[in-house]
Protein backbone atom coordinates (compact mmCIF):
# COMPACT_ATOMS: atom_id res chain seq x y z
CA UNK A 1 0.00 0.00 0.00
CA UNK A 2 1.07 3.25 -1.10
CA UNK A 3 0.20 7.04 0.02
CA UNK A 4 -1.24 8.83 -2.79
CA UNK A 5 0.87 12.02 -2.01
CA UNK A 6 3.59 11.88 -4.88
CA UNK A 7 6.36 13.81 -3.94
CA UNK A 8 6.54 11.23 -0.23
CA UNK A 9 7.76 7.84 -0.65
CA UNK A 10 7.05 4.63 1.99
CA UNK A 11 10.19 3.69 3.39
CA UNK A 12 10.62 -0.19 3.33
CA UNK A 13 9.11 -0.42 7.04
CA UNK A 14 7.53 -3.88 7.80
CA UNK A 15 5.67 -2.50 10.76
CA UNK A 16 2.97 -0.66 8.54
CA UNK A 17 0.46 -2.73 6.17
CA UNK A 18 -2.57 -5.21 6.88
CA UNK A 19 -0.97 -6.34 9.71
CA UNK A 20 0.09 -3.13 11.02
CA UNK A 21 -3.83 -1.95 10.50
CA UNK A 22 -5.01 -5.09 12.10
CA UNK A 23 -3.06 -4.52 15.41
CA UNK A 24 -4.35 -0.64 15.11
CA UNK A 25 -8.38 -1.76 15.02
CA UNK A 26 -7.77 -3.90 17.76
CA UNK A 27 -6.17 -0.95 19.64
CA UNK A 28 -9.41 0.74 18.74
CA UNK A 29 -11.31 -1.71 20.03
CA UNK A 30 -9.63 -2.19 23.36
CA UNK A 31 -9.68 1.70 23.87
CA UNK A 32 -13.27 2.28 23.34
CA UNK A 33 -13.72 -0.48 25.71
CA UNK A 34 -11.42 1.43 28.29
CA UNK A 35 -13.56 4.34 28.44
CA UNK A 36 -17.13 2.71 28.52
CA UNK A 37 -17.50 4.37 25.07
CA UNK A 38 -20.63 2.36 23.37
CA UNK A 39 -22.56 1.63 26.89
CA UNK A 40 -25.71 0.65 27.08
CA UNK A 41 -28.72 1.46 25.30
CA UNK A 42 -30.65 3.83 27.18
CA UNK A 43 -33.03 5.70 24.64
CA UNK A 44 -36.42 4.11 25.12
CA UNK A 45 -37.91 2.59 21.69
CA UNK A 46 -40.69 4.70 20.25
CA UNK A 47 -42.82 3.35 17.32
CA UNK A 48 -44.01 5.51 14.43
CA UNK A 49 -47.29 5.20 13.26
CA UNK A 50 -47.11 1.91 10.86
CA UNK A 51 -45.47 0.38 14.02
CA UNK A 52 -41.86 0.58 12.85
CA UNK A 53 -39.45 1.29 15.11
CA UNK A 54 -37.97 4.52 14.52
CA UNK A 55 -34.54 6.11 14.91
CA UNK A 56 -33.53 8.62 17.82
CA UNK A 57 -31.60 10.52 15.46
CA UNK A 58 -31.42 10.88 11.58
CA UNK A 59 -28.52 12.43 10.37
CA UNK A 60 -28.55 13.78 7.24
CA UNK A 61 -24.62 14.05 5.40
CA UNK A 62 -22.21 11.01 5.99
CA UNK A 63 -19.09 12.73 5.50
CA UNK A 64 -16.65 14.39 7.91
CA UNK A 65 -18.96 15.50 9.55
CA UNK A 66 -22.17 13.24 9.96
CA UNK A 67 -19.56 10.37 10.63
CA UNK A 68 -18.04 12.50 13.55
CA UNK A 69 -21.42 13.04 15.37
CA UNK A 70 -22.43 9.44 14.71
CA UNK A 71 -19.45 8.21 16.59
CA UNK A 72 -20.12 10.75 19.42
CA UNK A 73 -23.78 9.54 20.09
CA UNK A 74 -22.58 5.76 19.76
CA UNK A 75 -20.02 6.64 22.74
CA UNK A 76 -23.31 7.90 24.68
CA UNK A 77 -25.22 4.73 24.10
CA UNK A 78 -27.60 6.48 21.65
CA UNK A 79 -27.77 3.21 19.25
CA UNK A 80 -30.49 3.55 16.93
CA UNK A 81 -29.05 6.55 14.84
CA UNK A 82 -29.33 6.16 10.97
CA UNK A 83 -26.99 7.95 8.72
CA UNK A 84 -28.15 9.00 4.95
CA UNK A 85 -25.98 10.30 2.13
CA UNK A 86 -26.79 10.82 -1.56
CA UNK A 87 -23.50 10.27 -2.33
CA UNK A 88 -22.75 7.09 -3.72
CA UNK A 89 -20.18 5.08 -0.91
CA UNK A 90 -16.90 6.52 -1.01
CA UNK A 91 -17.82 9.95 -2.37
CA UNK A 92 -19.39 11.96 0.40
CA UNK A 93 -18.33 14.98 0.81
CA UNK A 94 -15.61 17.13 -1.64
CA UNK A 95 -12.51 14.99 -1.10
CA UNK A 96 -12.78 13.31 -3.95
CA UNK A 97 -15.19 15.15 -6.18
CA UNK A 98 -14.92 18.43 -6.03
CA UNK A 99 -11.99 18.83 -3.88
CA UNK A 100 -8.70 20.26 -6.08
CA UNK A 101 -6.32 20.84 -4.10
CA UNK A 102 -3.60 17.93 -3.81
CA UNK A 103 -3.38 18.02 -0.09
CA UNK A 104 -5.72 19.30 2.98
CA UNK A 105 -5.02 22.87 4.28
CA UNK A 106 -4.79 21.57 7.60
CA UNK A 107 -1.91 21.19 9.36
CA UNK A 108 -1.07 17.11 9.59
CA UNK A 109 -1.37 17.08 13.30
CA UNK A 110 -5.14 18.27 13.71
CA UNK A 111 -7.59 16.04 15.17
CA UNK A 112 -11.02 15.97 14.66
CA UNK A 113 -13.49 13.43 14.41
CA UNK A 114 -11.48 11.01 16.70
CA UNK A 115 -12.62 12.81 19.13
CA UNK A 116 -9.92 12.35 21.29
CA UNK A 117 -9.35 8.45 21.11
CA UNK A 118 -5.56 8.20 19.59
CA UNK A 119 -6.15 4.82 17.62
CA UNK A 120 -8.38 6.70 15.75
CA UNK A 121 -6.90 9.57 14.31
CA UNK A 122 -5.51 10.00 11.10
CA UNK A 123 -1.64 10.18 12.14
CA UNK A 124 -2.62 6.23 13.74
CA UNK A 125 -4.28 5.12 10.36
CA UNK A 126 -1.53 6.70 8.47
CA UNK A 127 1.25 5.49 10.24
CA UNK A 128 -0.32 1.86 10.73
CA UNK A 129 -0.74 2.24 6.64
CA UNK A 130 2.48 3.72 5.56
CA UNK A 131 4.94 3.53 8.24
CA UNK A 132 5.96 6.08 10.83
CA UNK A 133 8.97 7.42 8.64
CA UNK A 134 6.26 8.54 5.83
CA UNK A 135 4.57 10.10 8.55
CA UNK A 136 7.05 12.09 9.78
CA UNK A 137 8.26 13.01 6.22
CA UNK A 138 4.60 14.53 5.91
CA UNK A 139 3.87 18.15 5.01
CA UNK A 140 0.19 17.72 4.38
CA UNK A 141 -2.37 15.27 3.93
CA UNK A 142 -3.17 14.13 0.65
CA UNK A 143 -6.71 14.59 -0.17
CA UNK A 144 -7.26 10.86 -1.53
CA UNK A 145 -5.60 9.41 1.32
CA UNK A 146 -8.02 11.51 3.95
CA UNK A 147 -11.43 9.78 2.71
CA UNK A 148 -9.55 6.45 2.64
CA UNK A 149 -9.28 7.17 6.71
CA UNK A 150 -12.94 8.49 6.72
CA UNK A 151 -13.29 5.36 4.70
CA UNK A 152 -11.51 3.36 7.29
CA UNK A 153 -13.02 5.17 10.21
CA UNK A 154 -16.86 4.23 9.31
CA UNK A 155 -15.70 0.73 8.95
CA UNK A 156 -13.75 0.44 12.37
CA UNK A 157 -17.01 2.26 13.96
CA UNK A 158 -19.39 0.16 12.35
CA UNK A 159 -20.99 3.21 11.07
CA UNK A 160 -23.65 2.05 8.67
CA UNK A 161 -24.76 4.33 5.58
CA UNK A 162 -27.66 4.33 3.77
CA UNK A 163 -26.03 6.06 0.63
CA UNK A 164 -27.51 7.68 -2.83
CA UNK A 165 -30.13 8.82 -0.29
CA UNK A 166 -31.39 11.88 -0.79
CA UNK A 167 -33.56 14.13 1.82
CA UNK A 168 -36.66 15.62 0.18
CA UNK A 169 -38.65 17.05 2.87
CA UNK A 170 -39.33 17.46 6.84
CA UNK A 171 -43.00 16.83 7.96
CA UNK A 172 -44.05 16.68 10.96
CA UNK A 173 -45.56 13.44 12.45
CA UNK A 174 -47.06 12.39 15.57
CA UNK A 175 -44.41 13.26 18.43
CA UNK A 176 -41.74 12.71 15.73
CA UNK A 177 -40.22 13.55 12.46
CA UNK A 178 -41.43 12.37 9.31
CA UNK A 179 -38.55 12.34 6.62
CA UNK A 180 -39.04 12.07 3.18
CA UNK A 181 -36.72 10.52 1.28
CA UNK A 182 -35.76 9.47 -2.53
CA UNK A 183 -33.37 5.83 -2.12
CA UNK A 184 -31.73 4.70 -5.03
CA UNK A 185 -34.30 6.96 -7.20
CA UNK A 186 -37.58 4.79 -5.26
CA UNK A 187 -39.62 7.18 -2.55
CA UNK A 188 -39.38 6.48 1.14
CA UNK A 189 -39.93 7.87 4.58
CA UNK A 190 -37.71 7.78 7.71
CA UNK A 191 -38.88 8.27 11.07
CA UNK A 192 -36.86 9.90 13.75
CA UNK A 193 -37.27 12.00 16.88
CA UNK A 194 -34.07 13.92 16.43
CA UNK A 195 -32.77 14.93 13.23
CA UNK A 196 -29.12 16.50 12.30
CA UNK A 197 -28.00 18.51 8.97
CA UNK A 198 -24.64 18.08 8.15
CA UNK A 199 -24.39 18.17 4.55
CA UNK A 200 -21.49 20.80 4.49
CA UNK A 201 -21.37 23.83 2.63
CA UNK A 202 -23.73 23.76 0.10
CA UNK A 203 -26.18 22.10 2.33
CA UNK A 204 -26.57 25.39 4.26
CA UNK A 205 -27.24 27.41 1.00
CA UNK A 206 -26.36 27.21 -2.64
CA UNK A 207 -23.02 28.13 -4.57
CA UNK A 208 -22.55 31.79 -4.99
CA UNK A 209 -22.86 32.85 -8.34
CA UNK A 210 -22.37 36.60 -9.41
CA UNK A 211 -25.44 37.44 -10.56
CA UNK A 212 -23.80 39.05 -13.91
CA UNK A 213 -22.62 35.98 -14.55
CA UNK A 214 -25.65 34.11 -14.36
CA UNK A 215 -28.09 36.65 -16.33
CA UNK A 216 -25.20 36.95 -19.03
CA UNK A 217 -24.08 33.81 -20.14
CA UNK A 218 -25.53 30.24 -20.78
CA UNK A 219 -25.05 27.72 -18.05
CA UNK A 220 -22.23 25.89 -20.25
CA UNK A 221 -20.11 28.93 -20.49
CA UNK A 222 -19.05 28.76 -16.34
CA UNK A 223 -18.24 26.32 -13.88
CA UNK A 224 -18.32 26.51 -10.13
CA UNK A 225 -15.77 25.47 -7.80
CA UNK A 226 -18.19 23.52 -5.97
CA UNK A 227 -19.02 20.66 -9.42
CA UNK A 228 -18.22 17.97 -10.97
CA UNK A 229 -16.25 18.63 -14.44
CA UNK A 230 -14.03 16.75 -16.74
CA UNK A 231 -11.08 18.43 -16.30
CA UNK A 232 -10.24 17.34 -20.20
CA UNK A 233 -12.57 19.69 -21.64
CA UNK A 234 -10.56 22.54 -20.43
CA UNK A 235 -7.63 21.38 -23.30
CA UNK A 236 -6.75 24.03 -25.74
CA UNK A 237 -9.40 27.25 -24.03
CA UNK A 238 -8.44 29.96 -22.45
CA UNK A 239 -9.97 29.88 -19.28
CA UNK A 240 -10.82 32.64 -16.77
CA UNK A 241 -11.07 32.09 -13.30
CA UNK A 242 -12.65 34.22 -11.09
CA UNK A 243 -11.63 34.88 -7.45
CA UNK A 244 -8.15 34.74 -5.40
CA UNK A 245 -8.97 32.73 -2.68
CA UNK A 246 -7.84 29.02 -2.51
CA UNK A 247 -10.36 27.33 -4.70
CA UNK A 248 -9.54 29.39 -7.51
CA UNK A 249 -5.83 28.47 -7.25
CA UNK A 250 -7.02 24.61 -7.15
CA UNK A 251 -8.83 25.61 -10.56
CA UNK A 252 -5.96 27.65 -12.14
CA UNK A 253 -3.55 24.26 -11.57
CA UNK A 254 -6.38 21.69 -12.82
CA UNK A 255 -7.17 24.01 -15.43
CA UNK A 256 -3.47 23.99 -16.95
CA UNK A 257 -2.50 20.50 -16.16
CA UNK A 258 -5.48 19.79 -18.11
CA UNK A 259 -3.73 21.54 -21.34
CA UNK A 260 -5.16 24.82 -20.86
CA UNK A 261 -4.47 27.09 -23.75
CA UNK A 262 -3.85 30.01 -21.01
CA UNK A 263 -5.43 30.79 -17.41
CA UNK A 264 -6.06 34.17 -16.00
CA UNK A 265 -6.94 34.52 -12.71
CA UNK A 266 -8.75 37.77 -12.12
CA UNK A 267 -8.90 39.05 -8.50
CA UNK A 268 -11.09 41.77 -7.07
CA UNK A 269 -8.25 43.16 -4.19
CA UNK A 270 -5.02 44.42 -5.03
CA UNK A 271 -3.70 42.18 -2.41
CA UNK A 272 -3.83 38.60 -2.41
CA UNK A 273 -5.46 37.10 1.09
CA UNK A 274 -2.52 35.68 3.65
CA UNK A 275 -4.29 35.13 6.52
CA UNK A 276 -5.52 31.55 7.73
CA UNK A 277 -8.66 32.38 10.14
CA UNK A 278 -8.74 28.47 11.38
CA UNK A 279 -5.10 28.79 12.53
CA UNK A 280 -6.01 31.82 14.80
CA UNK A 281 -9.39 29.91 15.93
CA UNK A 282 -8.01 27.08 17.06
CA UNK A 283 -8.13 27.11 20.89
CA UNK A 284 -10.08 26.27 23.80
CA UNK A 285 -11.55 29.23 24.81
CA UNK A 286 -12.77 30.49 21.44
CA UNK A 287 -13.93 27.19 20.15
CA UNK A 288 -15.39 25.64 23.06
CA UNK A 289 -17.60 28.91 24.67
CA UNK A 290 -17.41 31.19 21.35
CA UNK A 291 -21.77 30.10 22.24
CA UNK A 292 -21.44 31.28 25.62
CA UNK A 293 -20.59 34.93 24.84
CA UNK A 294 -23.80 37.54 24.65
CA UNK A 295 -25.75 38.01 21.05
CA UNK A 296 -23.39 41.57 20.03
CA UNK A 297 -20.32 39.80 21.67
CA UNK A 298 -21.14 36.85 18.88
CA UNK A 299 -22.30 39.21 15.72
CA UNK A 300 -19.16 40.95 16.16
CA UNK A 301 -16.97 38.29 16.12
CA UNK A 302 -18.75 36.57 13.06
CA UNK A 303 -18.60 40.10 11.35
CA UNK A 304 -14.68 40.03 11.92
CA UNK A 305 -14.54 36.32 10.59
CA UNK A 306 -16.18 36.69 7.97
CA UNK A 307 -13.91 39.68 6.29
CA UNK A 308 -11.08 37.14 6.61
CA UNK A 309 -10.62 35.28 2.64
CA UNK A 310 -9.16 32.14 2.47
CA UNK A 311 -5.80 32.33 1.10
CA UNK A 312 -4.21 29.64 -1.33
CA UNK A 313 -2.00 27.62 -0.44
CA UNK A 314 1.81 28.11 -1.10
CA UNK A 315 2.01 24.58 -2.99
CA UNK A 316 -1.25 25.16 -5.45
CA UNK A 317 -0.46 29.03 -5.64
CA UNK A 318 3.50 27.94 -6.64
CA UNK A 319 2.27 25.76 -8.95
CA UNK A 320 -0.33 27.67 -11.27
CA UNK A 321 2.37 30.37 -10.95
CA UNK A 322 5.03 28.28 -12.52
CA UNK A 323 2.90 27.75 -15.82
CA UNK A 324 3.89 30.64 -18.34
CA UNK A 325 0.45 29.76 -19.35
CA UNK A 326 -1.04 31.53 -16.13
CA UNK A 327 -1.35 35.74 -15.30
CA UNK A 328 -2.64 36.34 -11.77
CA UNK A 329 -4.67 40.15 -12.46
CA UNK A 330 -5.24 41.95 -9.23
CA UNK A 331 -7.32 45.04 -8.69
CA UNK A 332 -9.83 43.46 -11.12
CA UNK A 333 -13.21 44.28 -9.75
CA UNK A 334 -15.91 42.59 -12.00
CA UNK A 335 -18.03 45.02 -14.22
CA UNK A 336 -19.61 43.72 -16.84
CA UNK A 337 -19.73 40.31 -18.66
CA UNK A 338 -21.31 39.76 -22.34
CA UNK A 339 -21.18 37.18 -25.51
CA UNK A 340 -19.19 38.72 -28.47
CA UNK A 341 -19.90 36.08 -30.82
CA UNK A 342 -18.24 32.72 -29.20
CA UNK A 343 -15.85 34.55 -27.09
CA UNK A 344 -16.77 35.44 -23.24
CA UNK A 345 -16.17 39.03 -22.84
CA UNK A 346 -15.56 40.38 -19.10
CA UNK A 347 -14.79 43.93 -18.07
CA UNK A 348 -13.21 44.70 -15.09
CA UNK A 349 -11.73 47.73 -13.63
CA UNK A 350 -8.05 46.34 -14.48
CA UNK A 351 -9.06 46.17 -18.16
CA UNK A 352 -11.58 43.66 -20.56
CA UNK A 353 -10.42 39.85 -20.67
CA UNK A 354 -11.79 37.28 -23.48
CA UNK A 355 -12.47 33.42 -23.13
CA UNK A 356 -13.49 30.45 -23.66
CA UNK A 357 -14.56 29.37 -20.27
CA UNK A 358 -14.71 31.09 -17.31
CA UNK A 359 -14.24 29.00 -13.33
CA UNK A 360 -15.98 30.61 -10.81
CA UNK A 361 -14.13 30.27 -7.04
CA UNK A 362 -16.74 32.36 -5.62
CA UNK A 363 -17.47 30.13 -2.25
CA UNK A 364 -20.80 29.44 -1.34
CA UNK A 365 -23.62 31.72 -0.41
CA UNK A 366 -25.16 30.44 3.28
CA UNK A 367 -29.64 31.21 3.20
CA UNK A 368 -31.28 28.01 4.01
CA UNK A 369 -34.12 29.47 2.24
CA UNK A 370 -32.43 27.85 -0.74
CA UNK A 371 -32.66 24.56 0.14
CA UNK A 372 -35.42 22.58 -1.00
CA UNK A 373 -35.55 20.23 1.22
CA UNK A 374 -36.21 23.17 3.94
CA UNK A 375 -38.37 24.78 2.12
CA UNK A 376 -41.58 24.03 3.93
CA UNK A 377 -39.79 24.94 7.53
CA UNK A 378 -37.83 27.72 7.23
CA UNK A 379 -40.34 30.34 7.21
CA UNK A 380 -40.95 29.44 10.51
CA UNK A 381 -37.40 29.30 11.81
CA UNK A 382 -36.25 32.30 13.75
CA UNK A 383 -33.44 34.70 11.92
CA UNK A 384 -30.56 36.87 13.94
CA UNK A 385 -32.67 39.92 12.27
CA UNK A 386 -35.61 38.36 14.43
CA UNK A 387 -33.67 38.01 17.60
CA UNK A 388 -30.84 40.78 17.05
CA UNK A 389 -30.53 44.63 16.49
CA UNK A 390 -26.92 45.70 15.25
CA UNK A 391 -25.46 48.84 16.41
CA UNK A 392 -26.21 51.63 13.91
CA UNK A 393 -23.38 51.25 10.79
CA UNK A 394 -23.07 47.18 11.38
CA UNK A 395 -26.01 45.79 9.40
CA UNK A 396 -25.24 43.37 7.82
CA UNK A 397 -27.83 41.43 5.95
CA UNK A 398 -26.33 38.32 4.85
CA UNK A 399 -25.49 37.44 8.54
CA UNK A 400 -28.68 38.40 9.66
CA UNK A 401 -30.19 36.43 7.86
CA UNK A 402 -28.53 33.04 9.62
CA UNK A 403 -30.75 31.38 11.19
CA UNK A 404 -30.78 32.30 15.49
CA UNK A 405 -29.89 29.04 16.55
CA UNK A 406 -29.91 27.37 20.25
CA UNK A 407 -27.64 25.84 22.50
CA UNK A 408 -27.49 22.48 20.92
CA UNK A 409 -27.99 23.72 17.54
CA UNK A 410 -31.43 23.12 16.70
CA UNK A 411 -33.75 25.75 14.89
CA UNK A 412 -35.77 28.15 17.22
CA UNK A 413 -39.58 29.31 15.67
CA UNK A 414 -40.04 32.93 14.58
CA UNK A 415 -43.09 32.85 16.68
CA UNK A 416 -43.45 30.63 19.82
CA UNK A 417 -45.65 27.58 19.28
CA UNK A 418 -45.73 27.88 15.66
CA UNK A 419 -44.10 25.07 14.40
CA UNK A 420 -42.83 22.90 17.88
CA UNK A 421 -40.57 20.49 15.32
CA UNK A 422 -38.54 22.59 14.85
CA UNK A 423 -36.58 22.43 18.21
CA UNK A 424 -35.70 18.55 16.88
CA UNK A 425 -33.59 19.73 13.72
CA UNK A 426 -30.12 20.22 14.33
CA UNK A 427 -27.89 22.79 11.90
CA UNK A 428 -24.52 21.10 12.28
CA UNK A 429 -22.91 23.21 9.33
CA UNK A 430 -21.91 26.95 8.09
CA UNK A 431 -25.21 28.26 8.92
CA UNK A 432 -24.75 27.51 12.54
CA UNK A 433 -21.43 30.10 13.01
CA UNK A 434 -22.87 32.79 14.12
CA UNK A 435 -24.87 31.06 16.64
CA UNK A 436 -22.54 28.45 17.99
CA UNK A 437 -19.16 29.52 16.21
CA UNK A 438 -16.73 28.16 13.58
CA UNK A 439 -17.16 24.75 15.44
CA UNK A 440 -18.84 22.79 12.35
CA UNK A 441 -17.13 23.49 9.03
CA UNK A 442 -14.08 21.47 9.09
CA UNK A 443 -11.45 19.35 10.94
CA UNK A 444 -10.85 22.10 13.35
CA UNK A 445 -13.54 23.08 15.52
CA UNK A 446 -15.29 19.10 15.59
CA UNK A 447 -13.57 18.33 18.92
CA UNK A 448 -15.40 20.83 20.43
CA UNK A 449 -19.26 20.96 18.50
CA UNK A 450 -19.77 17.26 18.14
CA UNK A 451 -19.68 16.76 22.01
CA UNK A 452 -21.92 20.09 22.08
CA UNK A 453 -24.39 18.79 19.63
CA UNK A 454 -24.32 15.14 21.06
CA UNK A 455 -24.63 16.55 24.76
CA UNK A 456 -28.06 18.73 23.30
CA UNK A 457 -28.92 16.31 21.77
CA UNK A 458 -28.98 13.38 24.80
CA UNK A 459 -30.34 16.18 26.96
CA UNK A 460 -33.54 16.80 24.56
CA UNK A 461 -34.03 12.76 24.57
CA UNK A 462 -33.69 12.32 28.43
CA UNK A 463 -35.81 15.60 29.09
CA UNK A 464 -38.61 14.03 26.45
CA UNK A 465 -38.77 10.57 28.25
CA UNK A 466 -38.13 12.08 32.23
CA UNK A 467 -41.65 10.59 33.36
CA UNK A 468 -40.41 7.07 31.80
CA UNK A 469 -36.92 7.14 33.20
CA UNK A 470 -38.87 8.09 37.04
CA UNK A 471 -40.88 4.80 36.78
CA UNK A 472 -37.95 2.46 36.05
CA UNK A 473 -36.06 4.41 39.01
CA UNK A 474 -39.19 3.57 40.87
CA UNK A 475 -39.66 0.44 40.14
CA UNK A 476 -35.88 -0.85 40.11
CA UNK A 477 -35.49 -4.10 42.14
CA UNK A 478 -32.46 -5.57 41.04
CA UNK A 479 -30.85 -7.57 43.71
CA UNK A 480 -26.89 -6.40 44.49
CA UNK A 481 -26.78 -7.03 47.89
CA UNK A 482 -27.11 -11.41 48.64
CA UNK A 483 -24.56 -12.31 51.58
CA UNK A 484 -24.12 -15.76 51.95
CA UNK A 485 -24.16 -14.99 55.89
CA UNK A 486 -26.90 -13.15 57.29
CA UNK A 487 -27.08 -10.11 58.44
CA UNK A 488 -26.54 -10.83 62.29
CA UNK A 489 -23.78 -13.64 61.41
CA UNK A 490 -25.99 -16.74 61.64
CA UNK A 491 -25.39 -19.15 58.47
């Protein structure tokens, strides 16, 4: 077995392998047995209304991050949690679909959805697969080799997936959730009590798309950072890519390995972004009570988080750079964009560019009013401009319109009693920042909002079944105490 970074190369090592990986899953084993993770079973069963037995918690989004909280309710005996994707298996999330970049941005050594159990992080899986030599040789983690540990991880876990399962709707049922759902193209329904979204960054909104671009030219003449493409079509075009920010870089390099006549790469600031927000973020006191601080405290801080851009990184920047075929344009604030016969015309205030095909790195644009499968809920669902009044100069209008979330991430209603379900859906992604804080939308914050959401979560299932859990307190007869002597010494 080989890593799939190129440019790091196994050393002949026999302690790495199948064997090696053996040994490590039963290290897993034994540790989760060390630490009581997986007790018992303590949820009581509820039935839905055909007389299935339904799940305690749904989570919608098996990748990074849907795995992490499914292994954090397993440790607190929550058993009957079911896990959808519409991913085909091994494809969740961007890794390896719409992922570019050759390694992770993350530094190696970040832990996440181990969550604190050392036979279970990546550097254990890697060094158990490679050998400890390639580890330490390591700059980054190759992409491909990171969903091979997710991979890994589900399996070790016993994580089961329903996959190309898509979520349609939420409906309310009796005293539980009714989800609709479309399996392997044929219509089903899922019954939970507690439901999580964790479908990443497009599940909290859509792609952003500059609205010039998408009034001006025909869907075929742009691409967003955030598809699927064949990178071979780009052979022989000259291709524009819009934005500075990593995901453009990742374009510019795929773009001219692909055989790109020429790549321009057209950024709105003069400056290029240097600044890595998640390196800053990373500590205890931000991540783990960021939730605890007061409602301007919180819009503040998002307002300051959100100016940061994600730079590229050195490697993919270095790279595109390299090409002859690729011009980096800064100062190039987008103006206008047009068809002049089959050429893409776009003005900018650093002068007009043609092409062939533009590449959009424009992020993502977070309003769960854009996803369908929302659509019937989130008129209901409480804003920050419903809970929130910014000082006068701060509005901001994109964060206010987040949705005000609560303690263990779940929706609150716009008007009290309006819509009770909604206290049972869980926003584990990037709308839940300015609520709960950057603890959701990535490797780095995990360790701290997975034991957030799983301790809301537990809490909202105890608090639901308190009269049940007082009648098997009151009825509890189990016999601990049988001397073989009695009590006064007589046999």
């Amino acid at each position: 077995m080989q890593p799939s970074t190129a440019d790091v190369s196994a050393s002949p090592c026999p302690a790495f392998g199948a064997e090696a990986l053996a040994a490590l899953e039963a290290q897993v084993a034994r540790e989760l047995a060390m630490i009581e993770a997986g007790q018992r079973e303590w949820v009581p069963e509820r039935r839905d209304a055909a007389g299935e037995v339904m799940a305690d918690v749904v989570i919608v989004g098996a990748g990074l991050s849907g795995l992490s909280v499914a292994f954090g309710l397993k440790r607190q005996g929550v058993q009957r949690v079911v896990l959808i994707d519409a991913a085909p298996e091994g494809r969740e999330g961007p890794w390896v679909t719409t992922a570019r970049m050759r390694t992770l941005r993350s530094p190696k050594t970040l832990t996440g959805p181990d969550l604190g159990i050392p036979s279970l992080t990546y550097r254990a899986w890697h060094e158990a697969s490679f050998g400890r030599e390639n580890w330490d040789a390591l700059d980054k983690i190759d992409r491909v080799d990171w969903m091979a540990y997710l991979g890994w991880f589900r399996s070790v876990l016993g994580l089961k997936v329903r996959n190309d399962t898509k979520l349609i709707r939420i409906e309310p049922g009796e005293g539980y959730l009714r989800l609709q759902v479309e399996e392997h193209g044929m219509a089903k329904e899922i019954a939970g009590r507690k439901v999580v979204i964790a479908t990443g960054l497009e599940g909290a909104g859509r792609l952003n798309v500059p609205g010039v671009i998408r009034e001006n030219l025909a869907r075929d003449h742009w691409t967003h950072s955030g598809e699927e493409i064949d990178a071979g079509f780009l052979a022989g075009k000259r291709i524009g890519v819009l934005g500075a920010a990593a995901s453009s870089f990742d374009w510019a390099v795929t773009a001219l390995e692909a055989g790109a006549e020429s790549v321009t790469v057209l950024a709105r600031s003069s400056v290029m972004p240097r600044t890595e927000l998640l390196d800053w973020s990373n500590f205890p006191g931000f991540l783990n009570h960021f939730a605890d601080l007061d409602d301007r405290s919180r819009y503040r801080f998002t307002r300051r988080m959100f100016a940061f851009k994600t730079p590229p990184t050195n490697e993919m920047f270095n790279r595109a750079m390299a090409f002859d075929a690729c011009r980096l344009v800064t100062g190039a604030d987008l103006r206008s964009v047009a068809m002049d016969g089959d050429d893409i015309l776009i003005g900018t205030s650093a002068g007009d560019f043609r092409f062939d095909h533009l590449l959009l790195g424009t992020g993502y644009r977070v309003d769960l009013a854009c996803r369908p499968e929302l659509s019937n809920l989130i008129g209901s669902v409480a804003t920050w401009a419903d809970r929130f009044v910014p000082n006068e100069g701060e509005d901001d209008s994109d964060l206010l319109a987040y949705p005000y979330l609560g303690p263990a991430f779940e929706f609150q209603e716009k008007a009290p009693g309006a819509l009770p379900m909604l206290a049972d859906i869980h926003v584990f992604n990037n709308a839940a920042v300015p609520s709960l804080g950057p603890v959701c939308n990535g490797i780095t914050g995990l360790k701290s909002g997975v034991p957030k959401l799983v301790s809301g979560i537990c809490r909202g299932l105890f608090q639901a079944d308190a009269e049940h859990f007082y009648r098997s307190l009151d009825g509890y007869d189990k016999i601990h105490f049988q001397p073989e002597y009695c009590c006064d010494g007589a046999a």
